[in-house]
N, C-alpha and C. Protein backbone atom coordinates (compact mmCIF):
# COMPACT_ATOMS: atom_id res chain seq x y z
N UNK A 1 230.28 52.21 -61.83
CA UNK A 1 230.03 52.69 -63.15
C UNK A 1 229.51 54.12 -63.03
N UNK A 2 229.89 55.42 -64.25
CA UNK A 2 229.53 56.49 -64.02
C UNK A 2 228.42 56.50 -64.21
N UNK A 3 227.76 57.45 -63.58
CA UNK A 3 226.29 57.30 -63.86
C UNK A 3 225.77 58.16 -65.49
N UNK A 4 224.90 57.99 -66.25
CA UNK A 4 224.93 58.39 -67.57
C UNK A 4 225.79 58.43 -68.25
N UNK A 5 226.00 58.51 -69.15
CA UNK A 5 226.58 58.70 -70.83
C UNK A 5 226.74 57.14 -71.26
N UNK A 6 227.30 57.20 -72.51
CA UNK A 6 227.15 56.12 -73.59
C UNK A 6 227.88 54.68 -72.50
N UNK A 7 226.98 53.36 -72.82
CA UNK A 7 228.09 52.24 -72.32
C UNK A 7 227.93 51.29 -73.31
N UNK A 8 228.95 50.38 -73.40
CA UNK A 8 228.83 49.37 -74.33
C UNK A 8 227.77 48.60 -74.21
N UNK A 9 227.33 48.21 -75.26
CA UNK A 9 226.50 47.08 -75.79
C UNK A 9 225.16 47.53 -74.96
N UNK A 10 225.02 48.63 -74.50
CA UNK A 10 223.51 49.07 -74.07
C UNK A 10 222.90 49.60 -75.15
N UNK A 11 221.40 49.66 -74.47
CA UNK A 11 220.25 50.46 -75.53
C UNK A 11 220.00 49.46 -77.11
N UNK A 12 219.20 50.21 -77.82
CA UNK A 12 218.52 49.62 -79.09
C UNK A 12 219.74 48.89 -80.00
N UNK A 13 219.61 47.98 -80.31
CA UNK A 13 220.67 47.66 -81.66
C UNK A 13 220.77 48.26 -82.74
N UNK A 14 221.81 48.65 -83.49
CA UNK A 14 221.25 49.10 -84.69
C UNK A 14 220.93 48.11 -86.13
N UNK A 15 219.21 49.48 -86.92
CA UNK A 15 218.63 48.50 -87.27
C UNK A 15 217.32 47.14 -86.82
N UNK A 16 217.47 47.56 -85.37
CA UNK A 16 216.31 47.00 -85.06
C UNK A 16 214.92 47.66 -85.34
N UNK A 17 213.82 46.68 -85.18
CA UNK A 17 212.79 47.10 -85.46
C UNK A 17 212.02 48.58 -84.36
N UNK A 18 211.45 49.26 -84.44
CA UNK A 18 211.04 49.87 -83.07
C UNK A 18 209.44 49.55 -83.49
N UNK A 19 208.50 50.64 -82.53
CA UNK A 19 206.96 49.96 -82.27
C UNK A 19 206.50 51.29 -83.45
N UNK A 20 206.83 52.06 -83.76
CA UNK A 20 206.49 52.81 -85.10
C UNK A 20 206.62 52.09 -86.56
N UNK A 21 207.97 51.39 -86.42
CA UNK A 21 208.52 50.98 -87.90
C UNK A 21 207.72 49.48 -87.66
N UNK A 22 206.86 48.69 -86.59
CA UNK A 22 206.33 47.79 -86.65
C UNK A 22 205.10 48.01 -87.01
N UNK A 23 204.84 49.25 -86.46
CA UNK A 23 203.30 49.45 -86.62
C UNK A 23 203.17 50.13 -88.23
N UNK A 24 204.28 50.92 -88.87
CA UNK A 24 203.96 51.40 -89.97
C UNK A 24 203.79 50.24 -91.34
N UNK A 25 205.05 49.09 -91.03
CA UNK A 25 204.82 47.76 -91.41
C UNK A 25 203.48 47.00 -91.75
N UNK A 26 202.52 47.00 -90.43
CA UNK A 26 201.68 46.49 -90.51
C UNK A 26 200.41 47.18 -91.29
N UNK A 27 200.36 48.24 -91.11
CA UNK A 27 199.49 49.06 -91.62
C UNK A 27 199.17 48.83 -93.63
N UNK A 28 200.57 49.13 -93.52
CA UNK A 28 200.92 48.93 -95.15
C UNK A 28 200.65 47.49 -96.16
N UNK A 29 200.69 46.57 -94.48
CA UNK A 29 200.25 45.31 -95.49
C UNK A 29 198.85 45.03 -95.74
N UNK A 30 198.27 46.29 -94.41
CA UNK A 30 196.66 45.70 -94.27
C UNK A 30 196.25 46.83 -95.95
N UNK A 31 196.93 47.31 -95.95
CA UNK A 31 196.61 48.26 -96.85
C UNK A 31 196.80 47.93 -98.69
N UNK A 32 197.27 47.03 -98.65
CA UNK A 32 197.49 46.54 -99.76
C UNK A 32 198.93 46.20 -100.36
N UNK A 33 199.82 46.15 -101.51
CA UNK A 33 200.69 46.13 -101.98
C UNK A 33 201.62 46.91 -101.40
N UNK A 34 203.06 45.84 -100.86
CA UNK A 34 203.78 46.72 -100.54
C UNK A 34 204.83 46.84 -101.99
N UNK A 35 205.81 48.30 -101.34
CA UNK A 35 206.53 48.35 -102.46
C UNK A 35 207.72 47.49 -102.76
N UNK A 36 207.80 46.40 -102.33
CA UNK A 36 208.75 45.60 -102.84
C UNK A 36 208.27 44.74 -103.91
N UNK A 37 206.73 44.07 -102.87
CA UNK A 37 206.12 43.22 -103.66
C UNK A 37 205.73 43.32 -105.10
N UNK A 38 205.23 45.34 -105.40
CA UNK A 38 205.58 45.84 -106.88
C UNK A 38 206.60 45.43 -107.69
N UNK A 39 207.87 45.90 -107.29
CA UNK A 39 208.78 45.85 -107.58
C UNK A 39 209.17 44.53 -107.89
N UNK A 40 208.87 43.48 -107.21
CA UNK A 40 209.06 41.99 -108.07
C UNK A 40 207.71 42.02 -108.63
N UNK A 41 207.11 41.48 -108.71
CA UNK A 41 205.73 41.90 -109.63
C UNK A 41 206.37 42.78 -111.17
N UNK A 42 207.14 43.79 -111.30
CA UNK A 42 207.16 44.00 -112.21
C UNK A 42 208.50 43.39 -112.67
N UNK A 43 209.46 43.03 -112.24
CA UNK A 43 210.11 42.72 -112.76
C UNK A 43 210.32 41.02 -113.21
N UNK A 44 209.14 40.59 -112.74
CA UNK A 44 208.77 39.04 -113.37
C UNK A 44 207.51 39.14 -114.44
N UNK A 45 206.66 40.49 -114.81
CA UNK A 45 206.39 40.27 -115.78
C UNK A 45 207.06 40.51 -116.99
N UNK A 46 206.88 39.04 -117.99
CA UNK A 46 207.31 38.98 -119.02
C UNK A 46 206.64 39.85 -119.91
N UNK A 47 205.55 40.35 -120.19
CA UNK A 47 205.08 41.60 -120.81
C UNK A 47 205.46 42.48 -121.05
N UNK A 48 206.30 43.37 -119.94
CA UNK A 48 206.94 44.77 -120.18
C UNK A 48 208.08 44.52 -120.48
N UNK A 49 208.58 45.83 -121.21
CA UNK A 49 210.13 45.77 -121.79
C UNK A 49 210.95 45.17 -120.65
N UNK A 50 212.30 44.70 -121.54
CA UNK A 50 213.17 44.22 -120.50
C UNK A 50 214.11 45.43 -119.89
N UNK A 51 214.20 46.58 -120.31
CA UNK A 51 214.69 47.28 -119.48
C UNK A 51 214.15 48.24 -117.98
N UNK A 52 212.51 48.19 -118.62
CA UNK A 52 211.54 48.37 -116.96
C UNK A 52 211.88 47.25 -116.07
N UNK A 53 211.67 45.89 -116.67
CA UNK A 53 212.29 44.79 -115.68
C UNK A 53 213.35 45.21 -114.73
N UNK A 54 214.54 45.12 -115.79
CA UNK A 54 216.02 45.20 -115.10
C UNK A 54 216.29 46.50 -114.25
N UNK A 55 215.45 47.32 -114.61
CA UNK A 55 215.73 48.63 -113.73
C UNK A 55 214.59 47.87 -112.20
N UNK A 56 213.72 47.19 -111.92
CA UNK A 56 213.03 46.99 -110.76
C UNK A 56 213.68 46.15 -110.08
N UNK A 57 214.64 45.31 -111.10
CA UNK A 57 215.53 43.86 -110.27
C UNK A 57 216.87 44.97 -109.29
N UNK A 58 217.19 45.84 -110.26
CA UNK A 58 218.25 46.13 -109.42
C UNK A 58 217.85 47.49 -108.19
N UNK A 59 216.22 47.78 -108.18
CA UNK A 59 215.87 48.42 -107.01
C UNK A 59 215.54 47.73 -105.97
N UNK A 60 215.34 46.36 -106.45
CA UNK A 60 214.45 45.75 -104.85
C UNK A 60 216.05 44.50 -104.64
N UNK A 61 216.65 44.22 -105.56
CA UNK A 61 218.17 43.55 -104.97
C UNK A 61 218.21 44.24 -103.39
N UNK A 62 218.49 45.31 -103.51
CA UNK A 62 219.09 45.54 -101.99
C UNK A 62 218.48 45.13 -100.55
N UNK A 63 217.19 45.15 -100.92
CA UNK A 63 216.26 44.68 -100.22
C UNK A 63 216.49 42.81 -99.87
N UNK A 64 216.20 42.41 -100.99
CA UNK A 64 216.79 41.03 -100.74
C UNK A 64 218.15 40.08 -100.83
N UNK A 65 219.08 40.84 -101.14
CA UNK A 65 220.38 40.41 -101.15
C UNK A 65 221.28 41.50 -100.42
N UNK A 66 222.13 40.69 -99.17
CA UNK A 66 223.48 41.46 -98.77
C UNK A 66 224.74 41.93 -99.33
N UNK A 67 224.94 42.93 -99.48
CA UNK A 67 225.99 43.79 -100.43
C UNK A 67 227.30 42.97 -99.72
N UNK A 68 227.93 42.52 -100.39
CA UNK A 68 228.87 42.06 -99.94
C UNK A 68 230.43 42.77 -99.98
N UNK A 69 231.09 42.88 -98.76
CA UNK A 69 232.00 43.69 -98.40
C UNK A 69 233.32 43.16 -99.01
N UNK A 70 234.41 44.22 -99.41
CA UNK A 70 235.63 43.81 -99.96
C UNK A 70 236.31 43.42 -98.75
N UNK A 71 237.46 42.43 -99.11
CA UNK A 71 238.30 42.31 -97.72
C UNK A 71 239.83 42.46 -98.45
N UNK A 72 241.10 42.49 -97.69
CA UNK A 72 242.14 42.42 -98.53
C UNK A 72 242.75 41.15 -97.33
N UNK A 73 243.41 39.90 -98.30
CA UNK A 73 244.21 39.29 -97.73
C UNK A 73 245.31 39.40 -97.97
N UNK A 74 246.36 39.25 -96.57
CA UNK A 74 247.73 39.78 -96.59
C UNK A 74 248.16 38.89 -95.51
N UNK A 75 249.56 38.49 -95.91
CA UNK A 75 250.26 37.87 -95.30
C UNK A 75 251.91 37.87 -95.11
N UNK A 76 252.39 36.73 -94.61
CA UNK A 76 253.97 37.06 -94.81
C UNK A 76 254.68 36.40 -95.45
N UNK A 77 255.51 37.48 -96.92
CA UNK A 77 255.81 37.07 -97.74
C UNK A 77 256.62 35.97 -97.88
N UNK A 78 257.28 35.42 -96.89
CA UNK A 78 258.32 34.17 -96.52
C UNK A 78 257.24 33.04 -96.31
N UNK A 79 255.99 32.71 -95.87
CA UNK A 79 254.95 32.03 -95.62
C UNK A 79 253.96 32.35 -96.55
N UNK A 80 254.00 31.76 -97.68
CA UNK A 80 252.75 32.26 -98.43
C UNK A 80 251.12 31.70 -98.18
N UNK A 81 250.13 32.08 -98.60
CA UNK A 81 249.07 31.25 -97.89
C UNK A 81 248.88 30.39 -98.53
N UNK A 82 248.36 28.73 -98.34
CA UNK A 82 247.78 27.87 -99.09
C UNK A 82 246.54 27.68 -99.22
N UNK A 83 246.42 27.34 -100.00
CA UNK A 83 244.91 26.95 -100.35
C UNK A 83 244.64 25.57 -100.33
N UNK A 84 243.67 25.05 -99.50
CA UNK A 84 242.91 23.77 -98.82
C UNK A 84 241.98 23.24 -100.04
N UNK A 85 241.96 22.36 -101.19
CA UNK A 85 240.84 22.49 -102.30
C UNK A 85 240.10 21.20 -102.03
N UNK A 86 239.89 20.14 -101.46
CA UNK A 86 238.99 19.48 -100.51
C UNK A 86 239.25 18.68 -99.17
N UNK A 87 238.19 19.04 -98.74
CA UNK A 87 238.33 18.53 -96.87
C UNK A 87 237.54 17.46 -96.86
N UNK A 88 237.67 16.70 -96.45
CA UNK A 88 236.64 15.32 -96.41
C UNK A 88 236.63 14.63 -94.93
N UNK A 89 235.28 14.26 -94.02
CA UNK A 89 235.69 13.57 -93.19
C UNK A 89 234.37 12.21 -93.45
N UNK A 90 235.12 11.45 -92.57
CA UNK A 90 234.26 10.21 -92.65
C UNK A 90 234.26 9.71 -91.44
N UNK A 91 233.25 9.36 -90.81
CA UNK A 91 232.92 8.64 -89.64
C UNK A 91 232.69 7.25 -89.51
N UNK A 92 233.60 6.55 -89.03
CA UNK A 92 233.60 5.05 -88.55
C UNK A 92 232.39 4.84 -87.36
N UNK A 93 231.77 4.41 -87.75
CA UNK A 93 231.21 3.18 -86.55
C UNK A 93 231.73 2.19 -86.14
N UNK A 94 232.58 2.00 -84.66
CA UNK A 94 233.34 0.54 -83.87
C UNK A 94 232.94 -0.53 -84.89
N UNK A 95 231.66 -0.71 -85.27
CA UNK A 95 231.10 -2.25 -85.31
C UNK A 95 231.46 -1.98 -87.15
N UNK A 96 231.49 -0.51 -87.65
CA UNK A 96 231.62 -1.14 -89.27
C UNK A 96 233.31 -1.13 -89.30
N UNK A 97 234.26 -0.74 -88.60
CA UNK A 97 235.01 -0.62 -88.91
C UNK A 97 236.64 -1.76 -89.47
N UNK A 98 236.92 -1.23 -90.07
CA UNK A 98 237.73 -2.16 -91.06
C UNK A 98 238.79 -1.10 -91.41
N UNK A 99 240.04 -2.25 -91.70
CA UNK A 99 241.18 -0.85 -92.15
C UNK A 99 240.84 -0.18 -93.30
N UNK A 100 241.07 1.17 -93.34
CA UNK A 100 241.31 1.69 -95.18
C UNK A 100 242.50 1.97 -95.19
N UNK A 101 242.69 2.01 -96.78
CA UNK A 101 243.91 2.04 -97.31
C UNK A 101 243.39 3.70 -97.70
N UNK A 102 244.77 4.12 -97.51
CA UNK A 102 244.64 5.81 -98.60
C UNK A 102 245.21 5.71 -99.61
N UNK A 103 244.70 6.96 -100.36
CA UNK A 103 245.27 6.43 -101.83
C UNK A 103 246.63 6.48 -102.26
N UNK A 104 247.81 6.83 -101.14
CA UNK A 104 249.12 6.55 -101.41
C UNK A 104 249.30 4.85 -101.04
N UNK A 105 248.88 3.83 -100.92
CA UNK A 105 249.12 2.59 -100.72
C UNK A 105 248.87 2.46 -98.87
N UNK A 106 249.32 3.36 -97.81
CA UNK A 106 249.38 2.91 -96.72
C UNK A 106 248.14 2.96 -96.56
N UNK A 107 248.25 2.20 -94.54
CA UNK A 107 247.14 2.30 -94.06
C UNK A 107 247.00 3.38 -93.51
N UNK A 108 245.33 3.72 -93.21
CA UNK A 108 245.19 4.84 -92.91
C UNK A 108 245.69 5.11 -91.01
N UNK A 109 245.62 6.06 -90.63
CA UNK A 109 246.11 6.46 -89.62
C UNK A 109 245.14 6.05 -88.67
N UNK A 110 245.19 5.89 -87.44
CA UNK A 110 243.96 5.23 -86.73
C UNK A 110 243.47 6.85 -86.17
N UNK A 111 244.09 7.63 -85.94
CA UNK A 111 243.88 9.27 -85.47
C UNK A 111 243.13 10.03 -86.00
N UNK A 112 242.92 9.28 -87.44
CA UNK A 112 242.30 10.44 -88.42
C UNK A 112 240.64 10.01 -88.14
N UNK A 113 240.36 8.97 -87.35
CA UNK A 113 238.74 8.49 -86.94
C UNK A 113 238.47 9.65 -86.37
N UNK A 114 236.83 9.92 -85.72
CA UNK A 114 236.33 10.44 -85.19
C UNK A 114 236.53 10.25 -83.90
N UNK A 115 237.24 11.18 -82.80
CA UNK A 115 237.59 11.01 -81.32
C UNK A 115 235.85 10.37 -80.94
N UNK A 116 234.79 10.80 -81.12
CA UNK A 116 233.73 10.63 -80.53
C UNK A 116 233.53 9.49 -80.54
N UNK A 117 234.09 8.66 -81.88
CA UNK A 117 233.76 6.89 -81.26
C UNK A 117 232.17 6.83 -82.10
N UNK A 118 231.67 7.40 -82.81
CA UNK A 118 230.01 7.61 -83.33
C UNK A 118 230.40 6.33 -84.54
């Protein structure tokens, strides 16, 4: 390996904490109110207008909720994708087991059990 410059997956993660942003953390709580905790604080009192509210809900959101990323699905137009709308499994126990019927009249498949035997 060359010696210096950038290598994968070395050094700090990004977004991790360091011993400044831990220590500035702590400081702030010994210190009283942090600013998030304001920020809900005001936007759960029912007292103030509802538009001071709604303006504090959507400053401290980011803080507690992940922005969620667009994706595009694409496929091939000869294969379209399907959609799966429920999955169900059920686990036999040896000792409860008994045939089922599915709801087209047959019996069920003996394959569709749990390989583990549970």
């Amino acid at each position: 390996m060359p010696p210096g410059g950038a290598r994968p997956n070395a050094g700090r993660k990004k977004g991790s904490a360091n011993r400044f942003n831990t220590e500035s953390r702590e400081k702030a709580k010994l210190s009283g109110l942090l600013p998030l905790d304001y920020m809900l604080g005001v936007m759960r009192d029912e007292r103030l207008p509802k538009p001071r509210r709604d303006e504090m809900a959507k400053a401290a959101a980011p803080y507690l909720h992940a922005r969620l990323a667009s994706m595009q699905v694409s496929g091939n137009p000869d294969a379209p994708l399907e959609t799966i709308t429920r999955i169900e499994r059920v686990i036999i126990r040896p000792e409860d087991a008994k045939p089922e019927v599915k709801s087209n009249g047959h019996d069920a498949d003996p394959t569709d059990q749990d390989p583990s035997g549970i």
